[in-house]
Protein backbone atom coordinates (compact mmCIF):
# COMPACT_ATOMS: atom_id res chain seq x y z
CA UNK A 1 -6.28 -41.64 78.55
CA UNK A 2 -6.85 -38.66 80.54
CA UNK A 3 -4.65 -37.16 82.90
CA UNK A 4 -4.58 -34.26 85.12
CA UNK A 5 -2.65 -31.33 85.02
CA UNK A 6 -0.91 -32.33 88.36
CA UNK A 7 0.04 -35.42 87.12
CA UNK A 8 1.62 -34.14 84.19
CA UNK A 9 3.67 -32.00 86.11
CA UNK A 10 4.72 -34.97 87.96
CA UNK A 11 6.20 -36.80 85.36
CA UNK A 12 8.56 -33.78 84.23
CA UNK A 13 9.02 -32.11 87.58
CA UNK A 14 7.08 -28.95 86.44
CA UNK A 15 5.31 -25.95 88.86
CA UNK A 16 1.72 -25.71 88.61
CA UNK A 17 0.17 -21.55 87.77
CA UNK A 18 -3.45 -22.38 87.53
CA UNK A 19 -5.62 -25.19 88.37
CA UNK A 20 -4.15 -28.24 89.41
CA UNK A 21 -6.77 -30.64 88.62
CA UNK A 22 -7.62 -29.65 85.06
CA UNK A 23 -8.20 -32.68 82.89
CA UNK A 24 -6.46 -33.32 79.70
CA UNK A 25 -7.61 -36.18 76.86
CA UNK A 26 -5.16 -35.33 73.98
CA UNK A 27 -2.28 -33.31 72.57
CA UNK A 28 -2.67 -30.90 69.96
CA UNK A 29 0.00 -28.11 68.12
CA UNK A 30 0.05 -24.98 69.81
CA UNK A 31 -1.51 -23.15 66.36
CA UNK A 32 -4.76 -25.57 66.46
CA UNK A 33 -5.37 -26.07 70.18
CA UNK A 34 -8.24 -27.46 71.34
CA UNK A 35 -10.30 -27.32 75.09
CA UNK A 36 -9.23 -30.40 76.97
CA UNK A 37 -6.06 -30.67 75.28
CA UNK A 38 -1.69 -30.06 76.41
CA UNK A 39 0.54 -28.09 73.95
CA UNK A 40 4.33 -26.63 74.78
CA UNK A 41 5.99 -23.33 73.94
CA UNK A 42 9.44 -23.72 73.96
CA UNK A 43 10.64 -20.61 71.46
CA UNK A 44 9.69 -16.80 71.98
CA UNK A 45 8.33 -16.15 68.83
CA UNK A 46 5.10 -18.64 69.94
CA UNK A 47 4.92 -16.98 73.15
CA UNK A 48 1.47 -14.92 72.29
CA UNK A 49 0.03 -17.99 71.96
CA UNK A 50 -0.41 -18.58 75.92
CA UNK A 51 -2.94 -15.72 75.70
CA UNK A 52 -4.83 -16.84 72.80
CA UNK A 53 -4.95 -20.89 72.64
CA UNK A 54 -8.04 -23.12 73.49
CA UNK A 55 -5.75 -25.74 75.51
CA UNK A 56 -6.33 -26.50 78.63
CA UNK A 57 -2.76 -27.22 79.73
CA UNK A 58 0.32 -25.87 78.42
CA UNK A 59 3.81 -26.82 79.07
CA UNK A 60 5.87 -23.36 78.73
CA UNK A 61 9.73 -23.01 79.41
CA UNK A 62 10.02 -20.58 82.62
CA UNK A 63 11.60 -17.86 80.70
CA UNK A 64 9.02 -17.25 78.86
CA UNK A 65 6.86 -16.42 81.51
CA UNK A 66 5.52 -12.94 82.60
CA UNK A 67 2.63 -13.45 84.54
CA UNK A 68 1.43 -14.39 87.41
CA UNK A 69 -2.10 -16.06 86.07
CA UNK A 70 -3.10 -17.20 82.76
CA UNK A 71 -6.31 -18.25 80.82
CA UNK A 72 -5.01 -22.06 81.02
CA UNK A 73 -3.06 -23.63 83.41
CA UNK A 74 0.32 -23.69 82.87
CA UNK A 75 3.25 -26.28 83.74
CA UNK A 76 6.27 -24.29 83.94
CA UNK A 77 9.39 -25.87 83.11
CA UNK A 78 13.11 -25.33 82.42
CA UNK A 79 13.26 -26.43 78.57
CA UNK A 80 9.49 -27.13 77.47
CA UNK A 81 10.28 -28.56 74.15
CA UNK A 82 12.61 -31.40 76.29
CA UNK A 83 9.82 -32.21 78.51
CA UNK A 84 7.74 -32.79 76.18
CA UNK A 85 9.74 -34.84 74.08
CA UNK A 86 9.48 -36.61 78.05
CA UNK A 87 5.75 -36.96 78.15
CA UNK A 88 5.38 -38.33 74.52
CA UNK A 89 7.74 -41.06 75.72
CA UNK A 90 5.95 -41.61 78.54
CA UNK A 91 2.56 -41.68 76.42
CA UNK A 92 3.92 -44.64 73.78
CA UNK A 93 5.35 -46.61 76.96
CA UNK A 94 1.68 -47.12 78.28
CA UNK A 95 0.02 -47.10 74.92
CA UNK A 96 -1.60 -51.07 74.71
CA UNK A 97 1.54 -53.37 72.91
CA UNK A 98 -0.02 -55.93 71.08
CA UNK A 99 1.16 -60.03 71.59
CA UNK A 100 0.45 -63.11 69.88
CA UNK A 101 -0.21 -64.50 66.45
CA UNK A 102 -2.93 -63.09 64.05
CA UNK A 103 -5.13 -65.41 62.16
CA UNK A 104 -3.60 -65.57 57.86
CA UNK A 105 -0.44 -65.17 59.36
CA UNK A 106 2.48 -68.05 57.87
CA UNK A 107 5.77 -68.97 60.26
CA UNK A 108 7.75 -71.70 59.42
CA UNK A 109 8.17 -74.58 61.83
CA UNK A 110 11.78 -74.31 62.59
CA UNK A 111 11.50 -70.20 63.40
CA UNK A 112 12.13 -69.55 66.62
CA UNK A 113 10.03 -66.48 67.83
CA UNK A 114 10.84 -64.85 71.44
CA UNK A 115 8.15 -64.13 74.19
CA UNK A 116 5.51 -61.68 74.17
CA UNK A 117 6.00 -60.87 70.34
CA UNK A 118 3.46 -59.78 67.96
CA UNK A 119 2.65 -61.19 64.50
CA UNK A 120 0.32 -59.12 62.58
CA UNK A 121 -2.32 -61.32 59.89
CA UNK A 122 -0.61 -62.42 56.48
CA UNK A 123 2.61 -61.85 57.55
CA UNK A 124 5.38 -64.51 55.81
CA UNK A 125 7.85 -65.79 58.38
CA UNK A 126 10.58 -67.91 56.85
CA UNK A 127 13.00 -70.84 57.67
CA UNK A 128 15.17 -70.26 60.34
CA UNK A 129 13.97 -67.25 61.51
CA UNK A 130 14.85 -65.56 64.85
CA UNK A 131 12.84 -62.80 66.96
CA UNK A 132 13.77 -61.23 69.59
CA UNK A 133 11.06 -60.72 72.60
CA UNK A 134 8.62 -57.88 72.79
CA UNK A 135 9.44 -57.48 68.84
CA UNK A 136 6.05 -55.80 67.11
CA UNK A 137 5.84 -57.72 63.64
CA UNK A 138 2.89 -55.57 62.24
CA UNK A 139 0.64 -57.11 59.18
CA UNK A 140 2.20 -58.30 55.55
CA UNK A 141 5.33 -58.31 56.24
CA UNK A 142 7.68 -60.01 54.91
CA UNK A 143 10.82 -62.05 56.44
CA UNK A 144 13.20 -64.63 54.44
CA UNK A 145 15.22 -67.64 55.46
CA UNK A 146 17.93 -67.18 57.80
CA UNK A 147 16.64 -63.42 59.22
CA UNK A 148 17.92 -62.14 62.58
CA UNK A 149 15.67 -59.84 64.61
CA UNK A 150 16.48 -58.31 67.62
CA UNK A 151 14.97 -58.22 70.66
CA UNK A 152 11.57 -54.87 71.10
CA UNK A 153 11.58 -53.79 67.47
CA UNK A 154 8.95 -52.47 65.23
CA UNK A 155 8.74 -53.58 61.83
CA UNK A 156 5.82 -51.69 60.14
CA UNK A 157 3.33 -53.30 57.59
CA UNK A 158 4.31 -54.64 54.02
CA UNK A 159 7.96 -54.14 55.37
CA UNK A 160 10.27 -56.81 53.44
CA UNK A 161 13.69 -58.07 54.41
CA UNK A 162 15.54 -60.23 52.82
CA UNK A 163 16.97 -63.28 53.55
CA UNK A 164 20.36 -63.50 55.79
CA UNK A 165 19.52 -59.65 57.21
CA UNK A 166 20.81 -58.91 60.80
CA UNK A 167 18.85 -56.39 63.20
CA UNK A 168 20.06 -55.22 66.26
CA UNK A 169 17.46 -54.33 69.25
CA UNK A 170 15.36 -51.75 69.58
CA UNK A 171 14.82 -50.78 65.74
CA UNK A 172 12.20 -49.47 64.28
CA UNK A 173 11.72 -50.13 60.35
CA UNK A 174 8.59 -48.18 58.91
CA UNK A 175 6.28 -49.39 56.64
CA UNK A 176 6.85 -50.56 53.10
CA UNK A 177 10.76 -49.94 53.49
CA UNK A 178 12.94 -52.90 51.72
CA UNK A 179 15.82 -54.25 53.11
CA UNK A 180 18.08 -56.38 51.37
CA UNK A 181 17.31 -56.19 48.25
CA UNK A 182 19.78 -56.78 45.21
CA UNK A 183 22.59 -54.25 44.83
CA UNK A 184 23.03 -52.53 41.64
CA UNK A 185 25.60 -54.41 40.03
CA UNK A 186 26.25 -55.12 36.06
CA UNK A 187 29.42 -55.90 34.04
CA UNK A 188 29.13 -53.76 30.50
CA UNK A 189 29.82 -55.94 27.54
CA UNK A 190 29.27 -56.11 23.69
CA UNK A 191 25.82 -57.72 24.29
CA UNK A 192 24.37 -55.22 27.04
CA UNK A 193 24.83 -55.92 30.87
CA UNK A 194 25.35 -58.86 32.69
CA UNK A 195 23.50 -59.26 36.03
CA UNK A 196 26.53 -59.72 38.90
CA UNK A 197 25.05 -62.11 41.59
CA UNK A 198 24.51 -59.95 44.95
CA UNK A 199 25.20 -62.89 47.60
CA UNK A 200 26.09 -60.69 50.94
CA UNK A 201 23.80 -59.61 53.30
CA UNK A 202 22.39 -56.38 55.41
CA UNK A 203 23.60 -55.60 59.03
CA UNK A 204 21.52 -53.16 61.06
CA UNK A 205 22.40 -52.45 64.67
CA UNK A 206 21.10 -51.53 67.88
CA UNK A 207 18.72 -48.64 67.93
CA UNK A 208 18.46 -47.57 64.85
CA UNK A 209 14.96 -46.14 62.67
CA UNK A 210 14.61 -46.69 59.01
CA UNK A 211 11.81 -44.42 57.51
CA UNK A 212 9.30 -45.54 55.44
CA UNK A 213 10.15 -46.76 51.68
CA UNK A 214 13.83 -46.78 52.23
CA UNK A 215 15.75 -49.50 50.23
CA UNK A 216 18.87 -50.78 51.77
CA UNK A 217 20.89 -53.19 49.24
CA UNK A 218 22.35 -56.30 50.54
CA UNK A 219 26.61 -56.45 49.94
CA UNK A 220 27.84 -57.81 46.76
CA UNK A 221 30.31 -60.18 49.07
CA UNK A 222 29.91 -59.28 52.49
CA UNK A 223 27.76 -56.66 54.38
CA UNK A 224 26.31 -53.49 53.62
CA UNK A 225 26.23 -51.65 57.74
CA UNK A 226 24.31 -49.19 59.10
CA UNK A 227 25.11 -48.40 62.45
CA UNK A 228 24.27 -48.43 66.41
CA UNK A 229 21.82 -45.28 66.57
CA UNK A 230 21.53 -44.11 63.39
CA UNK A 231 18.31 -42.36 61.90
CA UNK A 232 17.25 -42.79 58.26
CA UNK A 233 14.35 -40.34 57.07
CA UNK A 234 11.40 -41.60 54.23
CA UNK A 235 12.61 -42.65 50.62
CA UNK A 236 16.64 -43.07 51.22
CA UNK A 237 18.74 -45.34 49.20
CA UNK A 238 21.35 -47.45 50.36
CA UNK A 239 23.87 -49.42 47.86
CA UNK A 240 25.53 -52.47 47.88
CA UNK A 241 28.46 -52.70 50.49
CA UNK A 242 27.50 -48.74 52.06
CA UNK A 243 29.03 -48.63 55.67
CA UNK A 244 27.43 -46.63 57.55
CA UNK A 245 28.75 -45.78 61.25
CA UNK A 246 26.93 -44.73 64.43
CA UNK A 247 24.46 -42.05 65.56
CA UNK A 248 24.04 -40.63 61.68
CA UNK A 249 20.82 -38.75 60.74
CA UNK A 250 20.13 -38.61 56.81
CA UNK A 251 16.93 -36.74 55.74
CA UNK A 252 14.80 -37.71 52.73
CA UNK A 253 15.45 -38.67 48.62
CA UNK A 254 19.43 -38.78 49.93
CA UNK A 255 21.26 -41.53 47.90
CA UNK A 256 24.70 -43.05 48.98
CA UNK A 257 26.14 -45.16 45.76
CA UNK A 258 28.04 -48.58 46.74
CA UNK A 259 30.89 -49.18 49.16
CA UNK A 260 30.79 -45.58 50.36
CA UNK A 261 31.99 -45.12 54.46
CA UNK A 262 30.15 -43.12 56.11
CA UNK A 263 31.64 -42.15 60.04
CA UNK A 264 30.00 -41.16 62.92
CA UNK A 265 27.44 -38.21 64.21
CA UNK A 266 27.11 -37.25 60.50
CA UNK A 267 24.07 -34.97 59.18
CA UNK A 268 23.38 -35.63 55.60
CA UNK A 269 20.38 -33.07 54.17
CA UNK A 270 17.60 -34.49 52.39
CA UNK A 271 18.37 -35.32 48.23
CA UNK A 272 22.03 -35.20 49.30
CA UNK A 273 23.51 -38.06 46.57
CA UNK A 274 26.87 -39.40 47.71
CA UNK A 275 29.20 -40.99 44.95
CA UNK A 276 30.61 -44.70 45.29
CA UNK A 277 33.75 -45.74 46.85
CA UNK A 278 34.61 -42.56 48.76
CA UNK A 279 34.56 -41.81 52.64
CA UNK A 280 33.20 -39.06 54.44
CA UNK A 281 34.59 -38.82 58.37
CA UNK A 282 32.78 -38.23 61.72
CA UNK A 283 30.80 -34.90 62.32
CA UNK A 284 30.65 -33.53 59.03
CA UNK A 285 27.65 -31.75 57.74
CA UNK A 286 26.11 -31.53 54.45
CA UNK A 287 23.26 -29.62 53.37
CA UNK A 288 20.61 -30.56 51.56
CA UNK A 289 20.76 -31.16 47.68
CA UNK A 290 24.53 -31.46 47.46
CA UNK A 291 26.52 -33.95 45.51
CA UNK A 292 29.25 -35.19 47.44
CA UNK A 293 32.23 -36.45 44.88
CA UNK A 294 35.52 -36.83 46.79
CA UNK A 295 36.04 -37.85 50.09
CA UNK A 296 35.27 -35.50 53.27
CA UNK A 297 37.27 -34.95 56.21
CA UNK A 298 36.62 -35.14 60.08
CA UNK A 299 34.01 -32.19 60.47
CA UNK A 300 33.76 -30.66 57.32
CA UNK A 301 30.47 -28.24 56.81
CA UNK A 302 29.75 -29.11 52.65
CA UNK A 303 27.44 -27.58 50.17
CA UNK A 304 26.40 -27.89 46.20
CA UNK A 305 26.75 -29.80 43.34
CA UNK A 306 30.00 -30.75 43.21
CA UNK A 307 29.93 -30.18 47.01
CA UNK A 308 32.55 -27.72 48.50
CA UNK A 309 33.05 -25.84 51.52
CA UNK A 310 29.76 -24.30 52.42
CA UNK A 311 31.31 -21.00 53.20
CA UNK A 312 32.96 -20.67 49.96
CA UNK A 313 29.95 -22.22 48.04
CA UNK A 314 27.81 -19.11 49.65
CA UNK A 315 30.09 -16.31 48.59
CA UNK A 316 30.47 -18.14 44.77
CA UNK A 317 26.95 -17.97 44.68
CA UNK A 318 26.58 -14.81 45.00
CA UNK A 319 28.70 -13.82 41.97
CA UNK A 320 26.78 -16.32 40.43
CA UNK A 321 23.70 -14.71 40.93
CA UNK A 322 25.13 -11.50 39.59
CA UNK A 323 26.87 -13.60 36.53
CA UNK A 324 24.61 -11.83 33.66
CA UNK A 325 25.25 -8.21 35.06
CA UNK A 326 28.71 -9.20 35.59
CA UNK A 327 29.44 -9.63 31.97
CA UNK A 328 27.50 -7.05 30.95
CA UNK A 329 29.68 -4.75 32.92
CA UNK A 330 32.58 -6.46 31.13
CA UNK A 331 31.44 -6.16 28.15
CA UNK A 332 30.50 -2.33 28.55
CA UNK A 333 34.37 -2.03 29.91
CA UNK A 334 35.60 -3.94 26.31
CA UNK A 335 33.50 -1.78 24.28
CA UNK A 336 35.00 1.08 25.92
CA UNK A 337 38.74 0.35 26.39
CA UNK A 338 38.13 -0.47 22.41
CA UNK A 339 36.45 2.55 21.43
CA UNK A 340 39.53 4.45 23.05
CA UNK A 341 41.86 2.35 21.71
CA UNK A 342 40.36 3.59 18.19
CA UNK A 343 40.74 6.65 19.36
């Protein structure tokens, strides 16, 4: 598509410093810009970068501005890095949706599928199947008996869902992610382990992303829930019976054992593992690579392995740093406190 730079300020209510009618055909980050291409500067420290980028057309917060004139023209805008976020919504809402059924795809006869929905070639649709409308089924996926799908999702290629799963509208499952799949569940005995059957199911709400090659199990008895609006990064694990509440963002490799609660408005750092059977409240925070143990309260900030306070993990970790010289400082002060002693 191309667009000009007039129209661009149009969609985000932007003022125009330069030429008005120069064309744009793609996007491309302000480091790498290219002639004929937008970028944004939101932040000061990419500000020298109006001076010295090939883009045609940059979005730039106002504050940043200390010119009259510049080399390209420039949409100038309250809080660039919002309107933008604007105009790449704008871009996927009139980027061609697919419809219809592609040939080597399979949907059983008593599936009911919704209007204007896609089916991507070798895709496996199962009994009793529902879909909502506008829903983007992209190639091999699979679906089992029994699945509920909302109403404009996106499930990516060589997604698989088990059967009995419930999505919400407006998801979006990337590709190769698993949900449904057996929890991890064995009774210890004389003779080794023996498999305990896994016969709930997965509930996903409304408006919620799962990144690609996430596994979410299905409940021992009843539901494993992730909730309205929450965000799931690449290569996250789920257990059997997890609860999840709304508007939660976990980043990648985090791991949340079985029948863990999760609240709401949580951030949850990438490799963060959380034991089973413990809840964390709403708003808490906890960085990246911490192993959460015990349960967490309503807006906690948590760091390391066991996780603790994040303040006090900080200021242990810098005696911990100095541990070696520590002791060798204690040491000299034994040797000493002996040696007069001996005196």
């Amino acid at each position: 598509m191309e667009f000009t730079a007039a129209q661009i300020a149009g969609f985000i209510n932007g003022k125009i410093i330069g030429d008005p009618e120069a064309v744009i055909t793609g996007v491309s980050p302000i480091e790498r810009g290219e002639m004929g291409h937008l970028s944004f500067i939101a932040q000061d420290r990419f500000a020298h970068y109006i001076n010295t980028t090939a883009c045609s057309v940059l979005v730039v917060s106002e504050n940043l501005l200390t010119k009259d004139s510049y080399t390209p023209t420039i949409i100038a805008v309250e809080d660039a890095y919002l309107s933008f976020q604007v105009l790449m919504n704008l871009y996927e809402q009139m980027r061609e949706r697919k419809t219809g059924v592609e040939e080597g795809s399979y949907i059983h006869e008593s599936a009911e599928i919704g209007e204007k929905v896609y089916i991507g070639a070798f895709t496996y649709i199962s009994e009793e199947v529902k879909i909502g409308k506008e829903t983007q089924i992209h190639p091999q996926v699979y679906i089992g008996k029994n699945v509920k799908i909302g109403r404009n999702c996106r499930i990516d290629c060589g997604v698989k869902i088990y059967d009995y799963t419930v999505i919400g509208d407006h998801c979006t499952i990337h590709a190769n992610a698993v949900i449904g799949s057996d929890g991890f569940g064995f009774q210890p005995s004389e003779k080794g382990y023996t498999k305990i059957p896994q016969l709930g199911n997965v509930v996903i709400e409304d408006d919620v992303e799962i990144g690609s090659n996430c596994s979410i199990d299905r409940g021992t008895i009843g539901s494993t829930i992730i909730g309205k609006g929450t965000k799931l990064d690449n290569l996250i694990q789920i257990a059997h019976n997890v609860k999840i509440g709304e508007h939660n963002v976990i980043a990648a490799q985090a791991g949340i054992a079985g029948s863990a609660t999760v609240g709401d408005w949580n951030m949850i750092g990438g490799q963060t593992g959380i034991v089973g059977h413990i809840q964390i409240g709403n708003k808490v925070r906890i960085q990246g690579q911490s192993g959460v143990n015990t349960s967490a309260a309503d807006g906690e900030v948590l760091y390391g392995s066991p996780a603790m306070n994040a303040g006090d993990f900080r200021r242990n970790y810098v005696h911990f740093k100095n541990f070696t010289e520590i002791i060798n400082r204690i040491n000299i002060l034994e040797r000493n406190a002996k040696e007069k002693s001996n005196e």
